[in-house]
N, C-alpha and C. Protein backbone atom coordinates (compact mmCIF):
# COMPACT_ATOMS: atom_id res chain seq x y z
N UNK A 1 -285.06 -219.69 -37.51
CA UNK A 1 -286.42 -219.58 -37.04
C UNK A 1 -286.68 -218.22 -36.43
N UNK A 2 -287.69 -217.88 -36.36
CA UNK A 2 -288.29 -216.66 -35.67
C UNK A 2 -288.90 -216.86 -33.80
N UNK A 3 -288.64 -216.02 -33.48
CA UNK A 3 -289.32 -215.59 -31.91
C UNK A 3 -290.55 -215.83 -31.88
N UNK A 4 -290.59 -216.90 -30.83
CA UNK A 4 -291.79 -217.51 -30.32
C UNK A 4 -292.19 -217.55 -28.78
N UNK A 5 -293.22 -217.34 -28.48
CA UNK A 5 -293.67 -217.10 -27.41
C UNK A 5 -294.52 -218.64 -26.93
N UNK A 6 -294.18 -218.96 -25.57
CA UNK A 6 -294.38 -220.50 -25.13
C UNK A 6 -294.95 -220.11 -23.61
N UNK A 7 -296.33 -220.72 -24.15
CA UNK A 7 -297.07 -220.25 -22.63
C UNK A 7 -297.23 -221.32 -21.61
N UNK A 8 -297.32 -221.74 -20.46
CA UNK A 8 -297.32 -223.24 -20.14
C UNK A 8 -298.96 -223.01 -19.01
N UNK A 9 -299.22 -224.07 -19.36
CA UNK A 9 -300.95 -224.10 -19.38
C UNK A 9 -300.97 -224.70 -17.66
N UNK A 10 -302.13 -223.91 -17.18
CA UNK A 10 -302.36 -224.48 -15.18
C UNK A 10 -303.06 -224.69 -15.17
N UNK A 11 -304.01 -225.23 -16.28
CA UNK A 11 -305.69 -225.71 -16.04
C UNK A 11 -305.89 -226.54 -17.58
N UNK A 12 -306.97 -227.57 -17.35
CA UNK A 12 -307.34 -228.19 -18.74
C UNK A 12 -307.87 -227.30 -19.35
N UNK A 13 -307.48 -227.26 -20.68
CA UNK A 13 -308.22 -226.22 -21.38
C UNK A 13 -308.51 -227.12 -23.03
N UNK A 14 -309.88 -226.49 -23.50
CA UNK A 14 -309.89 -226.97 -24.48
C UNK A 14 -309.76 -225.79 -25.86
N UNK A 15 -308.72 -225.66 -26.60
CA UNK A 15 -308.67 -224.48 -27.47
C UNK A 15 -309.10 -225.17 -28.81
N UNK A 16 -310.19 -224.49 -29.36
CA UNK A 16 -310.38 -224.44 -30.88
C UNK A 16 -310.77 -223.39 -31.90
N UNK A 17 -309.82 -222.68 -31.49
CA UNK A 17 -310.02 -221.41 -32.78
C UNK A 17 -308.52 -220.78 -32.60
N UNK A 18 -307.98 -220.41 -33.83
CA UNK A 18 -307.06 -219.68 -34.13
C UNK A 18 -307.36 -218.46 -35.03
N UNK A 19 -306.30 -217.38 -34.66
CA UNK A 19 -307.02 -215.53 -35.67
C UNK A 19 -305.43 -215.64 -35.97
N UNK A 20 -305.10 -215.21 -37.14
CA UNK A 20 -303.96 -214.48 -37.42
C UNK A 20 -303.90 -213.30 -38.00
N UNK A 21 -303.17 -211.81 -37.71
CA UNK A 21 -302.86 -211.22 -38.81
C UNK A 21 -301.76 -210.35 -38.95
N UNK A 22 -301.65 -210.08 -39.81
CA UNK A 22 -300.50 -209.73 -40.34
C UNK A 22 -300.16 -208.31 -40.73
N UNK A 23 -299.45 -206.85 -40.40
CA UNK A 23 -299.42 -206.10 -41.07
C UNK A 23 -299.34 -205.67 -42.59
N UNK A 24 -298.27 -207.01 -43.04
CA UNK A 24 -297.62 -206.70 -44.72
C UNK A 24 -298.66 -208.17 -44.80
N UNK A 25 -299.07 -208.12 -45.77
CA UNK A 25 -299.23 -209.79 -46.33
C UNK A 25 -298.27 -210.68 -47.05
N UNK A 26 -298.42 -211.59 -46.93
CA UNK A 26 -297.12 -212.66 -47.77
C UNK A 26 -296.45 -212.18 -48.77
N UNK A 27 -297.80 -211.81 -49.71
CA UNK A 27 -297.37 -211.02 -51.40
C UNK A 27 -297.23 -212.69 -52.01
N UNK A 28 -297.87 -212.05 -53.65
CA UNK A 28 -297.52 -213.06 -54.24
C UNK A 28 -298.27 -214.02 -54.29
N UNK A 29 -298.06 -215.49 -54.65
CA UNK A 29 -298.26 -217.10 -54.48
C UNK A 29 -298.20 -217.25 -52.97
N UNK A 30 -296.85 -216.58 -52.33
CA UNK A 30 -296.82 -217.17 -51.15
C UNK A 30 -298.17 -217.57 -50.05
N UNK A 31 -297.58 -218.89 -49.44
CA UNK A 31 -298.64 -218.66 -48.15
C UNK A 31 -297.44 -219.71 -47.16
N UNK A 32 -298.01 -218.60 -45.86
CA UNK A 32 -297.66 -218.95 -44.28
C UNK A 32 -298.58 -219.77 -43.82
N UNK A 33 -298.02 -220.65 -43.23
CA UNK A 33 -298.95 -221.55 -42.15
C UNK A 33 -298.64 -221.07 -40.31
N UNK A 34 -299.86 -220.61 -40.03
CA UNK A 34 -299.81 -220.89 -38.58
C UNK A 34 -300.11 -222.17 -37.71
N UNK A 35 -299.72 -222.91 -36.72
CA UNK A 35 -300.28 -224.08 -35.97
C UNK A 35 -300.24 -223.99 -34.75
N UNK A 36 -301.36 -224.26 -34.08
CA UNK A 36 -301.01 -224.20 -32.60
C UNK A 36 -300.42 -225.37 -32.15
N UNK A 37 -299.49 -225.42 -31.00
CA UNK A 37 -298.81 -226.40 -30.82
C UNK A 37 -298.81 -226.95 -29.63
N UNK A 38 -298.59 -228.10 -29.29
CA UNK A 38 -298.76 -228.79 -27.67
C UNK A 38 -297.96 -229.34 -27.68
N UNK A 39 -297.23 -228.83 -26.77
CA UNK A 39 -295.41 -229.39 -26.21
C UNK A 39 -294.56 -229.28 -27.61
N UNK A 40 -294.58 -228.01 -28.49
CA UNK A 40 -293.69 -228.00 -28.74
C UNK A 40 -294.24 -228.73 -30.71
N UNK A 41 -295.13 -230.05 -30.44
CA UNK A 41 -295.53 -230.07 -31.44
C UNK A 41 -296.88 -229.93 -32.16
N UNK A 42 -296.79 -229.43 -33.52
CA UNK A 42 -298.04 -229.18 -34.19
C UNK A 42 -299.51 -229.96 -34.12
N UNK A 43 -300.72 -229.10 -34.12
CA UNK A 43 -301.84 -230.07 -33.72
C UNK A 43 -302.84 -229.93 -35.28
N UNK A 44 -303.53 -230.19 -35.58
CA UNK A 44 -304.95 -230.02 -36.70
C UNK A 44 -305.49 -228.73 -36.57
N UNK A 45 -304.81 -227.69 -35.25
CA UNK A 45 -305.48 -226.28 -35.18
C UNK A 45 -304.93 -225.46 -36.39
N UNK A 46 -305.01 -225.37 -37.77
CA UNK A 46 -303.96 -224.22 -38.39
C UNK A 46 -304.72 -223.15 -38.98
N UNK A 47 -303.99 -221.95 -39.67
CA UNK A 47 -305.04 -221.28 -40.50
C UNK A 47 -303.65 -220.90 -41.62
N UNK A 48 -303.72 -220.57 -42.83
CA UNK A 48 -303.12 -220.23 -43.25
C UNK A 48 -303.21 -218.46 -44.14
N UNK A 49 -302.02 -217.70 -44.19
CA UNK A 49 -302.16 -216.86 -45.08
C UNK A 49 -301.64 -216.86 -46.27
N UNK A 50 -302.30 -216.53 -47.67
CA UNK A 50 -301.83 -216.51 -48.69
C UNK A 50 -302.30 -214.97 -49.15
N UNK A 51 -300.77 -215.02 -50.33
CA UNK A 51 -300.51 -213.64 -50.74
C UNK A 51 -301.01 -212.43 -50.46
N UNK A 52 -302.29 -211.66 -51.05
CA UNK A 52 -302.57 -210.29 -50.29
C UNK A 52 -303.50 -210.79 -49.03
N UNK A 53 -303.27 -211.56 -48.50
CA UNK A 53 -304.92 -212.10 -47.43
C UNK A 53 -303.87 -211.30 -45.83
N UNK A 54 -304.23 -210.77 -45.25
CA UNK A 54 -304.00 -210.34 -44.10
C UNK A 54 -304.35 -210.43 -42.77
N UNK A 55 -305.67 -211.67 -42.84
CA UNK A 55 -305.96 -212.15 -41.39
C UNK A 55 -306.72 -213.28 -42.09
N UNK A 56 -306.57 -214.20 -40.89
CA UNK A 56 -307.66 -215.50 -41.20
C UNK A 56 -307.49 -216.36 -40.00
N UNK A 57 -308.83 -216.87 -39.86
CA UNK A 57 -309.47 -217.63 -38.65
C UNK A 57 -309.60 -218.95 -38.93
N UNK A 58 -309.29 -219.76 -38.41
CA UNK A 58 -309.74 -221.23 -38.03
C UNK A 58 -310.93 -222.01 -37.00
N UNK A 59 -311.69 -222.30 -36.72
CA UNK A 59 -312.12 -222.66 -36.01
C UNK A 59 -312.36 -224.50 -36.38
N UNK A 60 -311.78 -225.41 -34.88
CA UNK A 60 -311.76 -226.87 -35.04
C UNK A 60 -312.91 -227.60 -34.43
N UNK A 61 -313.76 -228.02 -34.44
CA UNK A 61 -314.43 -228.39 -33.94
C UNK A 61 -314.06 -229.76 -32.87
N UNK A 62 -314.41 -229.92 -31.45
CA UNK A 62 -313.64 -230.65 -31.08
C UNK A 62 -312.06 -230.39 -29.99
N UNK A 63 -311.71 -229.39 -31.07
CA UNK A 63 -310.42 -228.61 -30.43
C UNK A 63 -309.47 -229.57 -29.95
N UNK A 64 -308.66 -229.01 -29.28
CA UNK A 64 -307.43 -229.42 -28.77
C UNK A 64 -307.42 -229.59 -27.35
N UNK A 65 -307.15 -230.45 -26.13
CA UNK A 65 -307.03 -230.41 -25.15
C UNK A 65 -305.65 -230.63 -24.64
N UNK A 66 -305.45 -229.47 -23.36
CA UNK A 66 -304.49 -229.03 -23.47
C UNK A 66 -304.66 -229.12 -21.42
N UNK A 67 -303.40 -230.30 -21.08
CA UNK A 67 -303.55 -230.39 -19.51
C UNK A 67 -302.40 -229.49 -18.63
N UNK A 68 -302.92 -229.25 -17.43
CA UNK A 68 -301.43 -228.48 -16.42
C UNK A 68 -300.28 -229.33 -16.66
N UNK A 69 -299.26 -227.90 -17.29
CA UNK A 69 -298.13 -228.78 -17.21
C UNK A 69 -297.41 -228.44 -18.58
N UNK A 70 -298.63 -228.80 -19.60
CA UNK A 70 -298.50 -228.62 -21.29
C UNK A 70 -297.82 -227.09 -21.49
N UNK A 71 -297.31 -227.04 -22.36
CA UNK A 71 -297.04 -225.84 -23.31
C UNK A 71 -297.71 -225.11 -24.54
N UNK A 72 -298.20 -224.33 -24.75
CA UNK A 72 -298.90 -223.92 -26.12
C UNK A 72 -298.15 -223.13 -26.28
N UNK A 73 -298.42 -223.01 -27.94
CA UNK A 73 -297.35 -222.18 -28.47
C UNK A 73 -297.91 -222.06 -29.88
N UNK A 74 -297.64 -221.38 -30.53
CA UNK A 74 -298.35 -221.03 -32.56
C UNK A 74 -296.85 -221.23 -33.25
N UNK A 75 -296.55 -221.77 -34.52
CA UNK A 75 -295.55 -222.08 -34.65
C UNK A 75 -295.69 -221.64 -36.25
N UNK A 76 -294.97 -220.76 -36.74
CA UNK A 76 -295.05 -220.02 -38.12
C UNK A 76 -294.28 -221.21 -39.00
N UNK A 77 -294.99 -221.64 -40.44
CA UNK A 77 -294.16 -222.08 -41.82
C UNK A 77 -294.09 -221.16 -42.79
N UNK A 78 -293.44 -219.93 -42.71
CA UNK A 78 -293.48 -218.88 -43.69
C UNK A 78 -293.14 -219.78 -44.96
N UNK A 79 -293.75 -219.43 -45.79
CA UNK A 79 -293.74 -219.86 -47.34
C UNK A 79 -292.12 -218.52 -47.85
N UNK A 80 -291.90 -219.27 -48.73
CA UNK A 80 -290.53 -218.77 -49.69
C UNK A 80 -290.82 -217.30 -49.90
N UNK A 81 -289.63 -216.43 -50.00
CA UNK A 81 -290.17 -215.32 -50.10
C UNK A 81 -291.13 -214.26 -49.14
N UNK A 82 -291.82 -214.79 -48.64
CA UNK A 82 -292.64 -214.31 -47.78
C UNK A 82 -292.59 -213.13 -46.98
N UNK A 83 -293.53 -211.92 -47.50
CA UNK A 83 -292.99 -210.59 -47.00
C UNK A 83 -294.07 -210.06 -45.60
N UNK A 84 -294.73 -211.14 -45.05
CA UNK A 84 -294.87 -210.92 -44.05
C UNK A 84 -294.47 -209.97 -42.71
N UNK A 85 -294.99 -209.52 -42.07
CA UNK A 85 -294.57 -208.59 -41.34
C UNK A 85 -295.76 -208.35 -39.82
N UNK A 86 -295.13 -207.84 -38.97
CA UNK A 86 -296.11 -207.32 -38.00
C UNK A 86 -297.27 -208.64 -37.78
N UNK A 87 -296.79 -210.08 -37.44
CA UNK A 87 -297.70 -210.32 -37.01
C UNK A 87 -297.80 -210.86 -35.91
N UNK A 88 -299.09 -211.15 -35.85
CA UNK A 88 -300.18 -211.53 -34.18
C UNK A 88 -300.83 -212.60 -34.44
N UNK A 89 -301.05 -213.44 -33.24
CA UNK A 89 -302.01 -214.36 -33.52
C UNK A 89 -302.65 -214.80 -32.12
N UNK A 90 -303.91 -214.98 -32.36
CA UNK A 90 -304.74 -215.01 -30.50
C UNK A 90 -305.21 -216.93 -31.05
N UNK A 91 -305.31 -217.68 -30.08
CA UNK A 91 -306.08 -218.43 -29.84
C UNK A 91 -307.32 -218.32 -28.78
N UNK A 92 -308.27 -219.36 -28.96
CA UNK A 92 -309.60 -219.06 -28.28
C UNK A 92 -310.06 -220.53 -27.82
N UNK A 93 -310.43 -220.59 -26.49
CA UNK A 93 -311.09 -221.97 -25.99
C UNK A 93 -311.79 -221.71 -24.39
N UNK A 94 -311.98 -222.37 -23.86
CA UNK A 94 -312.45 -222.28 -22.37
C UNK A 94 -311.88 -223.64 -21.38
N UNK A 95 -312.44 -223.44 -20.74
CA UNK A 95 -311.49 -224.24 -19.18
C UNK A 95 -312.41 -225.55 -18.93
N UNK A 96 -311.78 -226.46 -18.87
CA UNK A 96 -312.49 -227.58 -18.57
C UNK A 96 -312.42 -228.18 -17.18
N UNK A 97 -313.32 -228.61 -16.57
CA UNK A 97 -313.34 -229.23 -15.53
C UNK A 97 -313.77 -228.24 -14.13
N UNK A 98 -314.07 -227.01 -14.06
CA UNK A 98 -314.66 -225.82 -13.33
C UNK A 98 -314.64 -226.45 -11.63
């Protein structure tokens, strides 16, 4: 597996949008799946990249809620081959309960 970054959440938050991109693209057939994840496991947030595509957005309607305590995290399925490189990925939501 690859290096992952695990943030642990101090407020309800509701996230529904994911950005990914990528310096190299997949190349090819290939495609990567990104997912955002809560505690570790995958939610309905994903976006995927295929072959020359180099960024792509998701937005869920609904989103994900995410309580103090939880973990978020984006969790890569590089497709076979996959010449991916240089990438980033932001999620987007706001704070619930003010």
């Amino acid at each position: 597996g690859s290096a992952q970054d695990v943030f642990p959440v101090s407020s309800r938050l509701l996230i529904h949008k994911i950005f990914v991109y990528a310096g190299t693209a997949p190349g090819g057939a290939v495609v990567d799946t990104f997912t955002v994840q809560l505690n570790g496991a995958p939610t309905t947030l994903l976006v995927t990249l295929t072959a020359a595509q180099q960024a792509g957005a998701f937005h869920l309607p609904g989103g994900v809620v995410f309580t103090p305590g939880d973990r978020l995290s984006v969790g890569m399925a590089a497709g076979g081959g996959s010449a991916a490189t240089n990438i980033g990925a932001d999620v987007e939501g706001i704070r619930l309960g003010y």
